[in-house]
Protein backbone atom coordinates (compact mmCIF):
# COMPACT_ATOMS: atom_id res chain seq x y z
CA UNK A 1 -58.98 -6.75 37.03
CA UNK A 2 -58.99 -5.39 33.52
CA UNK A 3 -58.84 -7.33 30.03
CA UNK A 4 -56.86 -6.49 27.29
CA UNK A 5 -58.72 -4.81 24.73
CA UNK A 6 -57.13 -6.55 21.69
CA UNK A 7 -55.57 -9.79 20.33
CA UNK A 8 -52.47 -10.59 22.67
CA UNK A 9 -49.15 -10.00 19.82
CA UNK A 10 -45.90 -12.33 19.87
CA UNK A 11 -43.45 -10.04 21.15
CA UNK A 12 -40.86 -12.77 19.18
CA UNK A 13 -42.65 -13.48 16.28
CA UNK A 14 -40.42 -12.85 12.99
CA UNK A 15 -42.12 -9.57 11.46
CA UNK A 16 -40.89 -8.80 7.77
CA UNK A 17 -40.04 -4.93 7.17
CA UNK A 18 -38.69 -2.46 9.34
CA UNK A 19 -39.76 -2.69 12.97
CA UNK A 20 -38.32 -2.94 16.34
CA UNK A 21 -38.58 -6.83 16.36
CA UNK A 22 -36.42 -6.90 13.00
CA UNK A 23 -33.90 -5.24 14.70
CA UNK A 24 -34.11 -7.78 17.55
CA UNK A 25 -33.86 -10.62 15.72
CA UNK A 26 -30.78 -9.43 13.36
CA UNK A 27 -28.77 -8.74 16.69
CA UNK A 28 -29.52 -12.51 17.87
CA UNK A 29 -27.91 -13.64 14.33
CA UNK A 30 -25.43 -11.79 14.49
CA UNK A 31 -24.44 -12.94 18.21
CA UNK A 32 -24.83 -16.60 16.69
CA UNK A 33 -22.57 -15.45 13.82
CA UNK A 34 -19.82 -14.05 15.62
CA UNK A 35 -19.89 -16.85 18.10
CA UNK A 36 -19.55 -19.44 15.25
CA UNK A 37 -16.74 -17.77 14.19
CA UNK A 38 -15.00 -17.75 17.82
CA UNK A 39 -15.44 -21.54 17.52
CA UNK A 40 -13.99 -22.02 14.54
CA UNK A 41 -10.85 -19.99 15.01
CA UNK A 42 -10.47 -21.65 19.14
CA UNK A 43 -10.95 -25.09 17.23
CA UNK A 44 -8.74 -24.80 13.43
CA UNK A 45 -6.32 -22.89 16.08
CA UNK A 46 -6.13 -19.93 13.10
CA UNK A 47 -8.42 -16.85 12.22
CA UNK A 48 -11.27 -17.11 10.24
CA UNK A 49 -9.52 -15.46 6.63
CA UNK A 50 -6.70 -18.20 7.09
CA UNK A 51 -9.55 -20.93 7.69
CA UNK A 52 -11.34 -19.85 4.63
CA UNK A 53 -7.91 -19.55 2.48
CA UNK A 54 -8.67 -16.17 1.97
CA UNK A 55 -4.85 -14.86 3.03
C-alpha cells in the first residue's frame, strides 16, 4: 500500500483567485440563486421583476 507523498488538500475548501474550485463554488450559488428565485415567483404567484416592482 502506498502513502501519499504530501499534505491531503480539501477538494471543497473556498480558494480565493482563479482556480477550478472557484468555478465550483460560483455554480453552487448560482443553483441556490436561481432556485430562490423559483420560490419566490411559485409563492408571490408573479415573476421576480413584478415582485421587486421593477415593471
Amino acid at each position: 500500500m502506498t502513502q501519499p507523498t504530501g499534505p491531503i488538500k480539501n477538494r471543497n475548501a473556498i480558494i480565493f483567485g482563479f482556480s477550478p474550485q472557484a468555478e465550483i463554488w460560483n455554480g453552487r450559488f448560482a443553483m441556490i440563486g436561481f432556485i430562490g428565485i423559483l420560490l419566490v415567483e411559485f409563492f408571490a404567484h408573479q415573476g421576480i421583476l413584478h415582485f421587486w416592482g421593477i415593471l
